[in-house]
PDB file of N, CA and C in Angstrom:
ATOM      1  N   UNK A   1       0.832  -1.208   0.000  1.00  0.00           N
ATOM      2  CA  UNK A   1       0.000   0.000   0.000  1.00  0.00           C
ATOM      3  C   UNK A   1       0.864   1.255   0.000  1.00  0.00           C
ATOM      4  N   UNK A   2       1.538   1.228   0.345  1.00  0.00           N
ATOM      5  CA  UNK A   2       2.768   2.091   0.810  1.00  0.00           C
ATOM      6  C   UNK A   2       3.152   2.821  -1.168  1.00  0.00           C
ATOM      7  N   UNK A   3       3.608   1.806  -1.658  1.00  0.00           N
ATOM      8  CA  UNK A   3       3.799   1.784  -3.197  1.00  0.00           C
ATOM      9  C   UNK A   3       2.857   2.686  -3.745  1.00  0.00           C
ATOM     10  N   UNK A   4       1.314   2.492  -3.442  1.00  0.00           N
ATOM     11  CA  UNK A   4       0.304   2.953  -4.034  1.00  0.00           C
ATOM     12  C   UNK A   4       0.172   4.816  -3.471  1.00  0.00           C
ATOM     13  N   UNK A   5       0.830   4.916  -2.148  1.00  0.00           N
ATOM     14  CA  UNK A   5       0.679   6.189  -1.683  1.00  0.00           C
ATOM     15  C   UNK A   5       1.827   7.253  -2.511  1.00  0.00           C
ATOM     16  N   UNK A   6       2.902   6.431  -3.219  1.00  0.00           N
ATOM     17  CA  UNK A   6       4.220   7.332  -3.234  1.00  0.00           C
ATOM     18  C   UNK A   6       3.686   7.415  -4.714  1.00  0.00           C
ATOM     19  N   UNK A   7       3.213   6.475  -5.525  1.00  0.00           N
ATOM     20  CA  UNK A   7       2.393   6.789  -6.985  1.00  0.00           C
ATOM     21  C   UNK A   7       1.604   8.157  -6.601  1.00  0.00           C
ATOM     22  N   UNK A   8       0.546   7.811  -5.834  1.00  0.00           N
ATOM     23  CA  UNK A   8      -0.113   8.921  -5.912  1.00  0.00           C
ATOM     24  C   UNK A   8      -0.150  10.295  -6.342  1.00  0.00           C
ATOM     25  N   UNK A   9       0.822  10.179  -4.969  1.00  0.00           N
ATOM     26  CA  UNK A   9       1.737  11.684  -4.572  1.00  0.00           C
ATOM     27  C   UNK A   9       2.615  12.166  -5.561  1.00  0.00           C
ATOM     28  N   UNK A  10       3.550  11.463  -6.330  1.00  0.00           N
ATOM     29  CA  UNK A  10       4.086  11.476  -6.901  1.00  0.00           C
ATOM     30  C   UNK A  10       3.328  12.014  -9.218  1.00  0.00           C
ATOM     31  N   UNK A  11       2.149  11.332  -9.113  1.00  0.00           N
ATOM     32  CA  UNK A  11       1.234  12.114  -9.732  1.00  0.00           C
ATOM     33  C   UNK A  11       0.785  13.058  -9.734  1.00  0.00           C
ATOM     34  N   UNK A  12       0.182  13.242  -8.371  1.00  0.00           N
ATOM     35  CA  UNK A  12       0.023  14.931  -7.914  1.00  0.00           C
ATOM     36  C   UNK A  12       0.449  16.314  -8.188  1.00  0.00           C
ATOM     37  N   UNK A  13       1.976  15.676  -8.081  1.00  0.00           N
ATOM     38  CA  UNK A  13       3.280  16.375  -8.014  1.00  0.00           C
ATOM     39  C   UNK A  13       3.465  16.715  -9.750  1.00  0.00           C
ATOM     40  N   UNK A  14       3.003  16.200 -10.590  1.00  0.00           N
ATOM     41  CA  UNK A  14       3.282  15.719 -11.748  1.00  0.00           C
ATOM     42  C   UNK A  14       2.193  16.393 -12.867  1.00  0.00           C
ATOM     43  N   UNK A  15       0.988  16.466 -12.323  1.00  0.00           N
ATOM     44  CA  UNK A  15      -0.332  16.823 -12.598  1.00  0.00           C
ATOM     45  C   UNK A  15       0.255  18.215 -13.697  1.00  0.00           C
ATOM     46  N   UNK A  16       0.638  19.446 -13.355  1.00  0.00           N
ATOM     47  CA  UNK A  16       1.307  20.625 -14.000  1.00  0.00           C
ATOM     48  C   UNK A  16       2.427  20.582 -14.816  1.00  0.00           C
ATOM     49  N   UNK A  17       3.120  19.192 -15.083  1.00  0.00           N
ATOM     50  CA  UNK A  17       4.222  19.491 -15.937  1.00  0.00           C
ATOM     51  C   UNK A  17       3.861  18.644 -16.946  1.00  0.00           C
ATOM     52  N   UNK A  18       2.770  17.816 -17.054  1.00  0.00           N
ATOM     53  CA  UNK A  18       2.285  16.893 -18.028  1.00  0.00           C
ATOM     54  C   UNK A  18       0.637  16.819 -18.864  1.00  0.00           C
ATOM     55  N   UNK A  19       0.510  16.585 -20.156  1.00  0.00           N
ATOM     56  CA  UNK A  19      -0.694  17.240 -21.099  1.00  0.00           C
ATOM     57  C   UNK A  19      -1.328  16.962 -19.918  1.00  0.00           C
ATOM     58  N   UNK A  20      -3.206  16.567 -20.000  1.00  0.00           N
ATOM     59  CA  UNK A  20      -3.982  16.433 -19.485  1.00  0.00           C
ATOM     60  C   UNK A  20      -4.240  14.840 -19.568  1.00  0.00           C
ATOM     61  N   UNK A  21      -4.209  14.934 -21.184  1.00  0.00           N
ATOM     62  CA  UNK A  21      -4.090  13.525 -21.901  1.00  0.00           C
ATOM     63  C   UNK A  21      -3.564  12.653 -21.425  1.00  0.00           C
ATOM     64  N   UNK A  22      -2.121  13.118 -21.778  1.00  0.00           N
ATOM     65  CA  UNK A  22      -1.270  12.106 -20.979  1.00  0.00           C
ATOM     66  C   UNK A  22      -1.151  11.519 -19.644  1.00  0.00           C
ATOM     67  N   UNK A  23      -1.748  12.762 -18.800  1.00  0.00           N
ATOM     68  CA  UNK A  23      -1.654  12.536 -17.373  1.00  0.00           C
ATOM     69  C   UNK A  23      -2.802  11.329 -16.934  1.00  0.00           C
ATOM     70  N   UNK A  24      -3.858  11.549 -17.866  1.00  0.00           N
ATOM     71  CA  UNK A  24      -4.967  10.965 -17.780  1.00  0.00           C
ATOM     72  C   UNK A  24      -4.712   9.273 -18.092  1.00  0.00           C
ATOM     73  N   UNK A  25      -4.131   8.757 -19.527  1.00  0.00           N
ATOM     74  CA  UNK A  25      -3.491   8.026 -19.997  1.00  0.00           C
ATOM     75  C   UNK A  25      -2.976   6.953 -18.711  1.00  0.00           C
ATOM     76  N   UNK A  26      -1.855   7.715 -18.307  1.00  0.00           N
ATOM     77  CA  UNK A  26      -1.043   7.476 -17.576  1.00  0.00           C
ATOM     78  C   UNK A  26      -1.776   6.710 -16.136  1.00  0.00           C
ATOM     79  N   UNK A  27      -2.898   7.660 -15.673  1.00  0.00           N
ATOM     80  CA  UNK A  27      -3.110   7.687 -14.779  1.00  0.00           C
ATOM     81  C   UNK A  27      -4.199   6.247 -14.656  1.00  0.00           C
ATOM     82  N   UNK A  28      -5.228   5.886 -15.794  1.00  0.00           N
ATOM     83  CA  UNK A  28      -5.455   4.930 -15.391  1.00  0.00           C
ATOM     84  C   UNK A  28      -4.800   3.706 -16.239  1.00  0.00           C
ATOM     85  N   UNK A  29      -4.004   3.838 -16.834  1.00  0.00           N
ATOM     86  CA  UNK A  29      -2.788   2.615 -16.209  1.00  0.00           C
ATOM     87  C   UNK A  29      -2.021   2.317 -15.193  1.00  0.00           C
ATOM     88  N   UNK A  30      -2.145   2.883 -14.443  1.00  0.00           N
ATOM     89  CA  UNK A  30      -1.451   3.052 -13.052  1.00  0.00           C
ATOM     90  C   UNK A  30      -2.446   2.204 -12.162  1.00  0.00           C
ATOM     91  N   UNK A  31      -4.121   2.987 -12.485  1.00  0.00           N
ATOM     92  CA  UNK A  31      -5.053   2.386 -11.836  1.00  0.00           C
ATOM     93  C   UNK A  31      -5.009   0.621 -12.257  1.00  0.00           C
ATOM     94  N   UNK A  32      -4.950   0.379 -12.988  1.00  0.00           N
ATOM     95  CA  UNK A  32      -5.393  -1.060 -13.637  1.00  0.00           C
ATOM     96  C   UNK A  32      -4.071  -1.602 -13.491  1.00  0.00           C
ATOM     97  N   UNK A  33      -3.171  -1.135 -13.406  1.00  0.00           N
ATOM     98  CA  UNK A  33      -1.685  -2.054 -12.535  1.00  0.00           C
ATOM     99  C   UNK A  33      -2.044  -2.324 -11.236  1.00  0.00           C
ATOM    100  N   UNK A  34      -2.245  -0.970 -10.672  1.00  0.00           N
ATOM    101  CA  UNK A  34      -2.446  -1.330  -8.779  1.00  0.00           C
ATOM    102  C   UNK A  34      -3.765  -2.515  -8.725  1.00  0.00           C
ATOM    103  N   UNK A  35      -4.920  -2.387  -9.613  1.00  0.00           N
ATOM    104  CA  UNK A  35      -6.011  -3.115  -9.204  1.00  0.00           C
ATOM    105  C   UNK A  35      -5.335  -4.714  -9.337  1.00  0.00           C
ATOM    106  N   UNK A  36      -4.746  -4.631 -10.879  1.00  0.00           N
ATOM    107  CA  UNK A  36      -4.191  -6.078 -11.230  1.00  0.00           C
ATOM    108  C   UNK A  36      -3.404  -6.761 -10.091  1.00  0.00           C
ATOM    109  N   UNK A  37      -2.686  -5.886  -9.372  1.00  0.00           N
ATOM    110  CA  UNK A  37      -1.602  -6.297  -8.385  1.00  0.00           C
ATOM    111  C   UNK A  37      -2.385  -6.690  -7.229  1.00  0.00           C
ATOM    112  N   UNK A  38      -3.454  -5.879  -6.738  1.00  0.00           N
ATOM    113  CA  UNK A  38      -4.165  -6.107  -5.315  1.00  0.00           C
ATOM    114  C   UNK A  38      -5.073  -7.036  -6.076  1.00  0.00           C
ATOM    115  N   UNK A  39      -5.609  -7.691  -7.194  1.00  0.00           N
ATOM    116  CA  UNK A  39      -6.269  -8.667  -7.538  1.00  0.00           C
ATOM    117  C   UNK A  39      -5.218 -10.031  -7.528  1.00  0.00           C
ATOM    118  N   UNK A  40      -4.336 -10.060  -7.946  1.00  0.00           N
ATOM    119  CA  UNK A  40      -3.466 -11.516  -8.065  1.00  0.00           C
ATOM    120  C   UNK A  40      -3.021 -11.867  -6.312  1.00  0.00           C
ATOM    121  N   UNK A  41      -2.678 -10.590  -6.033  1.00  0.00           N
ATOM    122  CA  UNK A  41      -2.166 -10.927  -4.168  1.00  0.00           C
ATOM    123  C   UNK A  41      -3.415 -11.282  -3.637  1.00  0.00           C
ATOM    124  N   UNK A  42      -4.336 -11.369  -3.735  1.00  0.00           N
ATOM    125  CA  UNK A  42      -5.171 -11.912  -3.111  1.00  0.00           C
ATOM    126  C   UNK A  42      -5.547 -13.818  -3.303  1.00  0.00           C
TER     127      UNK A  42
END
């Protein structure tokens, strides 16, 4: 979980130096990694 907090933040942080698009893009692949990951660990 820890992993998932420093992504976050680290997006956040990120939000102003990157399109909208991209950020967006980006962002739910990030989502559908973390889900994939908290889906197989289970």
């Amino acid at each position: 979980m820890l992993v998932n907090i420093i992504l976050h933040n680290f997006l956040l942080k990120s939000v102003d130096k990157i399109p909208p698009i991209i950020f967006k893009f980006n962002y739910q692949f990030l989502t559908s990694v973390i889900s994939y990951q908290l889906s197989s660990r289970t």
